[in-house]
Protein backbone atom coordinates (compact mmCIF):
# COMPACT_ATOMS: atom_id res chain seq x y z
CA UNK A 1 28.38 8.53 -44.85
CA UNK A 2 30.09 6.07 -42.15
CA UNK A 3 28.87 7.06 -38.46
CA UNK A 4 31.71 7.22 -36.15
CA UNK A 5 31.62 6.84 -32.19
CA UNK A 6 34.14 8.05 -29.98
CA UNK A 7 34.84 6.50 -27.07
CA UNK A 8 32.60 9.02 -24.80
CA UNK A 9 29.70 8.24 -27.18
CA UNK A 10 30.20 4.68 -26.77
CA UNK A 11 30.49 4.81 -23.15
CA UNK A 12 26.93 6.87 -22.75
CA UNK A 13 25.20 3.86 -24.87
CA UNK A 14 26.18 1.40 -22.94
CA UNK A 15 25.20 3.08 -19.62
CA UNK A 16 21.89 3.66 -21.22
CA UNK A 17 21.47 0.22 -22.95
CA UNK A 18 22.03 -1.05 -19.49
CA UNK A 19 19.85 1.27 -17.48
CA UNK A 20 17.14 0.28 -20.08
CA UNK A 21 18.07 -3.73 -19.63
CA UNK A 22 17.57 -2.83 -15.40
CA UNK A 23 14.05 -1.37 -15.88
CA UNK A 24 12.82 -3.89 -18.19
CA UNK A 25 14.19 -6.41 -15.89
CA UNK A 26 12.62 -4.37 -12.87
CA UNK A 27 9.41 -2.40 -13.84
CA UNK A 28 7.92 -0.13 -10.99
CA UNK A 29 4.43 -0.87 -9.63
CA UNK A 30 1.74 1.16 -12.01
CA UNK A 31 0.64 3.20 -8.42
CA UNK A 32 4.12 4.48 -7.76
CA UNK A 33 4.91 5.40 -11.54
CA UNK A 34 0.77 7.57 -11.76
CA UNK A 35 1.83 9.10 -8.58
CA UNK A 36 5.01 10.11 -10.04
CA UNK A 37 3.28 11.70 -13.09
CA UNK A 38 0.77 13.32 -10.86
CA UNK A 39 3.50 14.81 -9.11
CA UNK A 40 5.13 16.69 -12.54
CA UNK A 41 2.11 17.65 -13.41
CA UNK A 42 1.34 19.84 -10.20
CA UNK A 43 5.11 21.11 -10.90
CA UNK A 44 4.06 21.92 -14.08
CA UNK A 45 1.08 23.46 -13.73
CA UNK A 46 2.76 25.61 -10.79
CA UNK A 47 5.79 26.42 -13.21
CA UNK A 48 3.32 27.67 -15.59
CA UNK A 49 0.81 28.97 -13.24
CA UNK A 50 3.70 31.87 -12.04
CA UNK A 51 3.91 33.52 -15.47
């Protein structure tokens, strides 16, 4: 079975092969990407904390 792309499909993989070349190219300091997982973590917990 041949895969075939369309041209929206092909579009979104290149945005995302790019957006993955940027980060690589640029990674974010360790104490700004903890913070940010600190951070969804309290949302989390307070998401699940109202149920």
């Amino acid at each position: 079975m041949e895969i075939k792309l369309n041209d929206y499909h092909k579009k979104v993989n290149a945005e995302k092969k790019a957006s993955v070349a940027y980060w690589m190219q640029h990674p974010k300091p360790r104490e700004e990407s903890l913070k940010r997982l600190k951070l969804l973590r309290e949302q989390r917990l307070a998401s699940l904390s109202n149920w």
